[in-house]
N, C-alpha and C. Protein backbone atom coordinates (compact mmCIF):
# COMPACT_ATOMS: atom_id res chain seq x y z
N UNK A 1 112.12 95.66 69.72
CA UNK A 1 112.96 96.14 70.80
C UNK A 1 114.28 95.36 70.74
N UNK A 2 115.31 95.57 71.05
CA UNK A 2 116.54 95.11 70.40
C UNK A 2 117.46 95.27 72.15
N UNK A 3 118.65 94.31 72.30
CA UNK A 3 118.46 93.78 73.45
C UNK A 3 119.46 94.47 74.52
N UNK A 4 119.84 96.01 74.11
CA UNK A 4 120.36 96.59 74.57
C UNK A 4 119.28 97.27 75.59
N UNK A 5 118.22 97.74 75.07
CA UNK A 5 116.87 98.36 75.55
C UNK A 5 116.28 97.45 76.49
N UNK A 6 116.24 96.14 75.63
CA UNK A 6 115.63 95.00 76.63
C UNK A 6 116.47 94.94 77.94
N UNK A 7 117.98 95.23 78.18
CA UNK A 7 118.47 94.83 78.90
C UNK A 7 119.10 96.17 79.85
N UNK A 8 118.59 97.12 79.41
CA UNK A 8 118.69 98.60 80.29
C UNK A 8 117.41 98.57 80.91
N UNK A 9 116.33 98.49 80.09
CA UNK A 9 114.61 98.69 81.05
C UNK A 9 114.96 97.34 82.09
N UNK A 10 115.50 96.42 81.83
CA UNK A 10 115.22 95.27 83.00
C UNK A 10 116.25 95.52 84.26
N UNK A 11 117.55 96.01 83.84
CA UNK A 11 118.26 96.89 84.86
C UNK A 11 117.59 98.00 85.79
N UNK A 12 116.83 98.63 85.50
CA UNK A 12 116.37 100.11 85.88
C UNK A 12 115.76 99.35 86.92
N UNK A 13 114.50 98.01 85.93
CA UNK A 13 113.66 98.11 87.20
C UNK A 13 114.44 97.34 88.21
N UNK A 14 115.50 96.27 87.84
CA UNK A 14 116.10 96.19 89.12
C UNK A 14 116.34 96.70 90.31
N UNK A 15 117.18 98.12 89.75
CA UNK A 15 117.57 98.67 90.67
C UNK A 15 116.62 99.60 90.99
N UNK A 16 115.19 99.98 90.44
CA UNK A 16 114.26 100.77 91.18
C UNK A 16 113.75 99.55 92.34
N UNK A 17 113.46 98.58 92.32
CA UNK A 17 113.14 97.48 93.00
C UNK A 17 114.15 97.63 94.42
N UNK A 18 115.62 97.62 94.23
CA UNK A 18 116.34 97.15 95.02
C UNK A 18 116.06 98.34 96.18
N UNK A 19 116.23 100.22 95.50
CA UNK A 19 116.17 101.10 95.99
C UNK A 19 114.66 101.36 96.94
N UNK A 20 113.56 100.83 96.41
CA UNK A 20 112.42 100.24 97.05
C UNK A 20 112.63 100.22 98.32
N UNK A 21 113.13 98.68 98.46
CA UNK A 21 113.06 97.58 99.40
C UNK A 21 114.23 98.43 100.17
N UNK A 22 115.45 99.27 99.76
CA UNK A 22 116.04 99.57 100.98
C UNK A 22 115.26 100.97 101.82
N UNK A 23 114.74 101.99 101.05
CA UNK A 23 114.40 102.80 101.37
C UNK A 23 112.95 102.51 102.48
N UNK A 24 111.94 101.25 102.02
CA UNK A 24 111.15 100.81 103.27
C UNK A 24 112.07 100.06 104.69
N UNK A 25 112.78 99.52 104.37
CA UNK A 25 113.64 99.01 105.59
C UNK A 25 114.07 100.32 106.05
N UNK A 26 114.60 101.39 105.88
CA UNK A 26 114.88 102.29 106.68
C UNK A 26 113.97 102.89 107.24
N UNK A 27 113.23 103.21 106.37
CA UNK A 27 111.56 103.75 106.72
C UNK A 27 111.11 102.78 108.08
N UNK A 28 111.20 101.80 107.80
CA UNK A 28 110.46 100.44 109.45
C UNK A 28 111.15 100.83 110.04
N UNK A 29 112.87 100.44 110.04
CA UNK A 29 113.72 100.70 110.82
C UNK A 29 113.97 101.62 112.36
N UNK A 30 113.55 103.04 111.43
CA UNK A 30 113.44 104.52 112.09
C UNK A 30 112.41 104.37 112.51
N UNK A 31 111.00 103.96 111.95
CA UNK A 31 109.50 103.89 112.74
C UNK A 31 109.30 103.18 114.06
N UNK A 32 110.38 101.85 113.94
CA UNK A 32 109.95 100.82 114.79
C UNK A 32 110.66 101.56 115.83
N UNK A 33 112.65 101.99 115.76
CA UNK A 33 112.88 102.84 117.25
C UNK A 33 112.34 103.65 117.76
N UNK A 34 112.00 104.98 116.45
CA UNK A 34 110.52 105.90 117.22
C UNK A 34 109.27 105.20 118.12
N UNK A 35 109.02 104.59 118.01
CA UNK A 35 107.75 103.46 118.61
C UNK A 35 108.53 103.09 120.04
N UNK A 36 109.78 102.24 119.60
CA UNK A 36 110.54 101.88 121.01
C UNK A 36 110.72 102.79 121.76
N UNK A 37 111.17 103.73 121.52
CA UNK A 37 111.20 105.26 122.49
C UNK A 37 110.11 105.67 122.86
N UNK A 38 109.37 105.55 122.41
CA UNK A 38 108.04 105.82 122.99
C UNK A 38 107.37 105.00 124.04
N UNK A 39 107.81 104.04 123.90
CA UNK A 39 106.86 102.95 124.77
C UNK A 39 105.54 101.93 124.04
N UNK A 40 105.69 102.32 123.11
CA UNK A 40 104.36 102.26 122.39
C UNK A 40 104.76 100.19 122.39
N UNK A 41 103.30 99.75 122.45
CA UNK A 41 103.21 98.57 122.87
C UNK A 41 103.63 97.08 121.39
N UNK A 42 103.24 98.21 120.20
CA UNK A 42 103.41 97.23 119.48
C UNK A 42 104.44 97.92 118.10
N UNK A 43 105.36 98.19 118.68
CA UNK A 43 106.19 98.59 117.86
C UNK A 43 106.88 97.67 115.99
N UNK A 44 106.46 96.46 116.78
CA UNK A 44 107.09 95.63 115.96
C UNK A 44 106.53 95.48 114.56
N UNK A 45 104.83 96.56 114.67
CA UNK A 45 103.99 96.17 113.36
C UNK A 45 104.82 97.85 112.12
N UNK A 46 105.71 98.28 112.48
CA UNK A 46 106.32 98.86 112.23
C UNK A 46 107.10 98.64 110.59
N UNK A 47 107.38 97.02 110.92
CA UNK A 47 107.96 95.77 110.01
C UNK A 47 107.08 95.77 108.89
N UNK A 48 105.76 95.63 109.26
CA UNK A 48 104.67 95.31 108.27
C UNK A 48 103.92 96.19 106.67
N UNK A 49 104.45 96.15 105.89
CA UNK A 49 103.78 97.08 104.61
C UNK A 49 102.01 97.38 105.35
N UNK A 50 101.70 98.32 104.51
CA UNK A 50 100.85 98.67 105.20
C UNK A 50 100.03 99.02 106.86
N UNK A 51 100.09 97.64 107.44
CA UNK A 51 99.89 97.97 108.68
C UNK A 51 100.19 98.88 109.56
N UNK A 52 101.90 99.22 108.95
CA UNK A 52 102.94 99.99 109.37
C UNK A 52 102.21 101.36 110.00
N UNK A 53 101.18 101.54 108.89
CA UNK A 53 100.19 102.57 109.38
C UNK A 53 99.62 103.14 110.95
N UNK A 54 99.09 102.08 111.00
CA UNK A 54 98.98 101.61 112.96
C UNK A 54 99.81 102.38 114.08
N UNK A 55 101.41 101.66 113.05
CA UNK A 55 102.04 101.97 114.42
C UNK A 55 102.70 103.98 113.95
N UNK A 56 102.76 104.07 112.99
CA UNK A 56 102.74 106.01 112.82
C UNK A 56 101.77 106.43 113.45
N UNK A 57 100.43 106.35 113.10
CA UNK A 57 99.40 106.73 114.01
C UNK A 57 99.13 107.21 115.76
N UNK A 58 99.49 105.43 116.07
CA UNK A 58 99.96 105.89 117.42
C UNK A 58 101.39 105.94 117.90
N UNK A 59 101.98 106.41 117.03
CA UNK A 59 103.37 107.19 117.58
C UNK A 59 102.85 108.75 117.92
N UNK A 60 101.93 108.77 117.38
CA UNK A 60 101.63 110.57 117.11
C UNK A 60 100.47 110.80 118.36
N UNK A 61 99.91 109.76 119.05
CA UNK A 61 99.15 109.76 119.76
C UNK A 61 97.56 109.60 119.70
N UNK A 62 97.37 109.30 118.32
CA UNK A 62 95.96 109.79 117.95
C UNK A 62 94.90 108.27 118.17
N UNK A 63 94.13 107.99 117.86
CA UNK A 63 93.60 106.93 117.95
C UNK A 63 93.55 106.05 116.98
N UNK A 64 92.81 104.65 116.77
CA UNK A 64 93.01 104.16 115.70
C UNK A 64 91.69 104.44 114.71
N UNK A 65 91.08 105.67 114.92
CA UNK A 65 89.90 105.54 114.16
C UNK A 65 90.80 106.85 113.17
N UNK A 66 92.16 107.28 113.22
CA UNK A 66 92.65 108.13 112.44
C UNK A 66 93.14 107.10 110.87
N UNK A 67 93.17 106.11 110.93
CA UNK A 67 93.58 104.87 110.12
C UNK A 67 92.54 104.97 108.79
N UNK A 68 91.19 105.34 109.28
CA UNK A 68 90.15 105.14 108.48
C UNK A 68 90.33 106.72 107.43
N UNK A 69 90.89 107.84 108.46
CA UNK A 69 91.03 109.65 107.54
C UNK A 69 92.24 109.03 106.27
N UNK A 70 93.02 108.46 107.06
CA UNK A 70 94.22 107.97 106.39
C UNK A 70 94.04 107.08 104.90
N UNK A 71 92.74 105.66 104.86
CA UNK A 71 92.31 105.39 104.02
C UNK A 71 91.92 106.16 103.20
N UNK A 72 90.93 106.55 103.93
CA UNK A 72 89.75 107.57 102.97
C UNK A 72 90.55 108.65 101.81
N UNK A 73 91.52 109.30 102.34
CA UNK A 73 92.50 110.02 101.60
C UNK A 73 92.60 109.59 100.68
N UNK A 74 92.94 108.14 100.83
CA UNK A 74 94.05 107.37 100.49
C UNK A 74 92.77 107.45 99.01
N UNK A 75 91.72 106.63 99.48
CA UNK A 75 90.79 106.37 98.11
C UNK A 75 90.12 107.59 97.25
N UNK A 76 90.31 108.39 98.28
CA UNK A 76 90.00 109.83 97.43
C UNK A 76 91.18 110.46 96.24
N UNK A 77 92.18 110.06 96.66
CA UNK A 77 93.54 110.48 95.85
C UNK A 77 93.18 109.16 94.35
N UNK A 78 93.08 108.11 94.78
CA UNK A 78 93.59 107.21 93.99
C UNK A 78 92.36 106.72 92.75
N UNK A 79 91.10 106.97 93.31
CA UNK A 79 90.02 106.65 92.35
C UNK A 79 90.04 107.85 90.91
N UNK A 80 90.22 109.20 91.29
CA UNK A 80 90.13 109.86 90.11
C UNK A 80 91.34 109.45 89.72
N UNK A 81 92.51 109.06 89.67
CA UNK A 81 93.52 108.69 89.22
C UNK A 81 93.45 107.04 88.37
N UNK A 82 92.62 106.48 88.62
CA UNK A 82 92.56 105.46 87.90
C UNK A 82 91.52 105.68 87.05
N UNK A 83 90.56 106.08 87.32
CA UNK A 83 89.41 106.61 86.03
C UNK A 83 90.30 107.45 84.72
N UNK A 84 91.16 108.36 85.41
CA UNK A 84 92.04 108.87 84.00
C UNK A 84 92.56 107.55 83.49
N UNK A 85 93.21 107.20 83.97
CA UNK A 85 94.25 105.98 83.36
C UNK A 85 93.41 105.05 82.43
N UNK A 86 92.12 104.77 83.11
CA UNK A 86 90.87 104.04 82.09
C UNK A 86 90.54 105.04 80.83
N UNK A 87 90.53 106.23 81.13
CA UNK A 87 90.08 106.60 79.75
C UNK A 87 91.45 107.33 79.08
N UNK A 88 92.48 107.12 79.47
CA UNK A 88 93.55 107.29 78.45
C UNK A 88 93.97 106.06 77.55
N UNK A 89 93.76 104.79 78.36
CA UNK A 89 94.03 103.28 77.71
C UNK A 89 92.72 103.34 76.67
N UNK A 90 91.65 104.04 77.13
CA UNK A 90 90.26 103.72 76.02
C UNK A 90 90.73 104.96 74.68
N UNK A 91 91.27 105.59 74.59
CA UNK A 91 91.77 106.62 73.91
C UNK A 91 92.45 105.57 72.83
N UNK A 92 93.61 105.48 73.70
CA UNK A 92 94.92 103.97 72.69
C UNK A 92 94.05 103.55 71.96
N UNK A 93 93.15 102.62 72.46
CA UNK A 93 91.87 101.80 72.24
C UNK A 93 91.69 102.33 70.42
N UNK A 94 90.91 103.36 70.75
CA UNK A 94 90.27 103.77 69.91
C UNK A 94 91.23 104.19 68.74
N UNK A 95 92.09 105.13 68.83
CA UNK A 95 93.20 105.57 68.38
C UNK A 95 93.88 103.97 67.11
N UNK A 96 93.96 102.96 67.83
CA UNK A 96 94.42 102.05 66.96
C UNK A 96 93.40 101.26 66.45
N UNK A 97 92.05 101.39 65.95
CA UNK A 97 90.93 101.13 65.94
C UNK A 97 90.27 99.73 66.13
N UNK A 98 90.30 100.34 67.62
CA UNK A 98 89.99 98.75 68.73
C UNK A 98 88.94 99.42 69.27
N UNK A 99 87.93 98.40 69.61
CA UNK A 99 87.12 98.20 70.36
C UNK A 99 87.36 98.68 71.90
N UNK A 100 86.28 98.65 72.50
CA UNK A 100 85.50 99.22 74.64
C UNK A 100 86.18 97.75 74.63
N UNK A 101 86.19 96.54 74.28
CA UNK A 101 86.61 95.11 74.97
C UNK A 101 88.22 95.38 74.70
N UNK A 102 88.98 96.02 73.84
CA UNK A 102 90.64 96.20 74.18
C UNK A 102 90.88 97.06 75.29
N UNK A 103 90.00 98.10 75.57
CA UNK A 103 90.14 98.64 76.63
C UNK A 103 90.31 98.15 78.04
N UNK A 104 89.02 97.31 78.18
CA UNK A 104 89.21 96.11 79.51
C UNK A 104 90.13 95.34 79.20
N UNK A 105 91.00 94.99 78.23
CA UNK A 105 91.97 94.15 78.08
C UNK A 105 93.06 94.97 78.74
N UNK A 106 93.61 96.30 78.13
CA UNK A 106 94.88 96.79 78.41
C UNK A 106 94.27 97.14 80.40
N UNK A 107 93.27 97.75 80.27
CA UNK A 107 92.79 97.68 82.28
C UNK A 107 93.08 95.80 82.88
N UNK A 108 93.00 94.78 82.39
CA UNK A 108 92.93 93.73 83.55
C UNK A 108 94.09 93.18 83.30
N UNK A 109 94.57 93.06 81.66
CA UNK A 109 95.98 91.98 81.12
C UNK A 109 97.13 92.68 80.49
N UNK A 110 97.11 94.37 80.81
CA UNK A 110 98.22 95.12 79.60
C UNK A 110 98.95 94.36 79.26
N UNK A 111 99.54 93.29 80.10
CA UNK A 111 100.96 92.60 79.51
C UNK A 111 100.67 91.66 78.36
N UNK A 112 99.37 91.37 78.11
CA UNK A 112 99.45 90.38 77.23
C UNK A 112 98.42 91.47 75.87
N UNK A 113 97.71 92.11 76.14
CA UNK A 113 97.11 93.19 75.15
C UNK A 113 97.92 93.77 74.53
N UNK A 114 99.08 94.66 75.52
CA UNK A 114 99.70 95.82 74.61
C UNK A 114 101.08 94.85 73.55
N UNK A 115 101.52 93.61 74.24
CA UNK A 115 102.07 93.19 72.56
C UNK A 115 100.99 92.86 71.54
N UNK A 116 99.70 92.25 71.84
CA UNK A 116 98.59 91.80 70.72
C UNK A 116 98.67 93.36 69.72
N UNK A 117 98.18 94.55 70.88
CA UNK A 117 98.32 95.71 70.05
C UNK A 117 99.03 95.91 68.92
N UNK A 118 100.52 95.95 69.51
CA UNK A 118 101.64 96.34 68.86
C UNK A 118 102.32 95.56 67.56
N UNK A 119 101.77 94.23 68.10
CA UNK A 119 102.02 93.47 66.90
C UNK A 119 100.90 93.30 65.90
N UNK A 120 100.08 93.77 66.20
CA UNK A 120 98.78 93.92 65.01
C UNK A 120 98.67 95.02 64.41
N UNK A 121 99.35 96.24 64.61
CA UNK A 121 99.28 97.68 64.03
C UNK A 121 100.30 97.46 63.06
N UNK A 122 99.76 97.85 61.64
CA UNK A 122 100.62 97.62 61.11
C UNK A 122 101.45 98.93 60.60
N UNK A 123 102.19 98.92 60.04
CA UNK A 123 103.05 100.47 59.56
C UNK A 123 104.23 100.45 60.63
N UNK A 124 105.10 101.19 60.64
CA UNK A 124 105.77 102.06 62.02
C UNK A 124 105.60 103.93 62.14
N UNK A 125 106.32 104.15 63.41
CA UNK A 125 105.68 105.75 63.54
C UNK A 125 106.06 106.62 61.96
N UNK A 126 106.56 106.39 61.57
CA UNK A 126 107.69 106.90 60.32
C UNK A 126 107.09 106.64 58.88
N UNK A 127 106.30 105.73 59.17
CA UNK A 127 105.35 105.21 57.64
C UNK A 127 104.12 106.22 57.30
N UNK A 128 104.35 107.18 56.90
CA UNK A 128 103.06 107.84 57.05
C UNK A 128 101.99 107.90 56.27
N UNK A 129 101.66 107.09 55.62
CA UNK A 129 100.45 106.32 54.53
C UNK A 129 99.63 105.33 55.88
N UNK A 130 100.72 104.66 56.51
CA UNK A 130 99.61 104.05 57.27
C UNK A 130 99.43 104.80 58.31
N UNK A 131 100.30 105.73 59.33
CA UNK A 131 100.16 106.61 60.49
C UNK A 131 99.00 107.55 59.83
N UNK A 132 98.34 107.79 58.45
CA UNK A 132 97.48 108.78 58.40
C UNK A 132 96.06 107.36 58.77
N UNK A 133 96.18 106.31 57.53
CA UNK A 133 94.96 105.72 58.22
C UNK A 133 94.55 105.24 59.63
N UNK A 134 95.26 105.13 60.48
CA UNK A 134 95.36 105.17 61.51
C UNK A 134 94.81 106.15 62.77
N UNK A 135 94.89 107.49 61.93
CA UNK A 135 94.85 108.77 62.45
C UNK A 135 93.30 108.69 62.14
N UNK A 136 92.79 108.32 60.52
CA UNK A 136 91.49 108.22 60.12
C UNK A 136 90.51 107.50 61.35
N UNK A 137 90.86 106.68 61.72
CA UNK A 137 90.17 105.50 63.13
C UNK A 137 89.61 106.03 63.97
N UNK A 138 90.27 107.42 64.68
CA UNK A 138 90.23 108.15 65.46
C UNK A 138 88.90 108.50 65.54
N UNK A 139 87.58 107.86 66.57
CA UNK A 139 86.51 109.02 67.18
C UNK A 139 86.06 109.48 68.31
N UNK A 140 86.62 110.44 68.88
CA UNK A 140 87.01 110.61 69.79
C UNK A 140 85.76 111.37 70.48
């Protein structure tokens, strides 16, 4: 990677970071006066990542056992979504002919797996003597 790339991907995430953090401050911002207009008693958890939840909830009037529909969603959306992600990293896995233990590597440490990867494959995409043995590895 050469340090023009290095130094555009570290920009981006900057400014995806920065755009983040302003877009939740407005987000509290607007929640917490909605709350104040309301009367609602604890407006101030408005501030809080997550908790923030609480106080939408009862802006809307509902109780706090709506918190738990809200989870539940929440884990229903997100579990089949990480099971793909496990068996697309076990794919890589296999694909560069690694082992079920690189798999739990790129799932708990990607940052320190996917350079071990990258720097142990040998060839580049363009070499195609080694992109075929490579391809050979493959059992899918």
């Amino acid at each position: 990677m050469n340090i023009i790339n290095f130094i555009l991907s570290d920009t981006f995430n900057t400014i995806s970071h920065i755009f983040w953090v302003i877009f939740f401050l407005l987000e509290a911002w607007w929640l917490y006066m909605i709350n104040k207009k309301l009367w609602e008693k604890y407006a101030w958890l408005s501030w809080l990542p997550i908790v923030n939840m609480y106080s939408t909830i009862k802006a809307s009037w509902k109780d706090a056992i709506w918190i738990l529909w809200v989870i539940l969603w929440f884990i229903a959306l997100i579990i089949p979504w990480v099971i793909l992600w496990i068996i697309v990293l076990h794919w890589i896995s296999k694909r560069t002919g690694r082992t079920g233990w690189t798999t739990l590597g790129l799932v708990f440490v990607p940052f320190i797996m996917l350079p071990v990867i990258g720097h142990k494959l040998k060839g580049s995409s363009t070499d195609n003597k080694e992109s075929e043995k490579i391809e050979d590895n493959i059992k899918l």
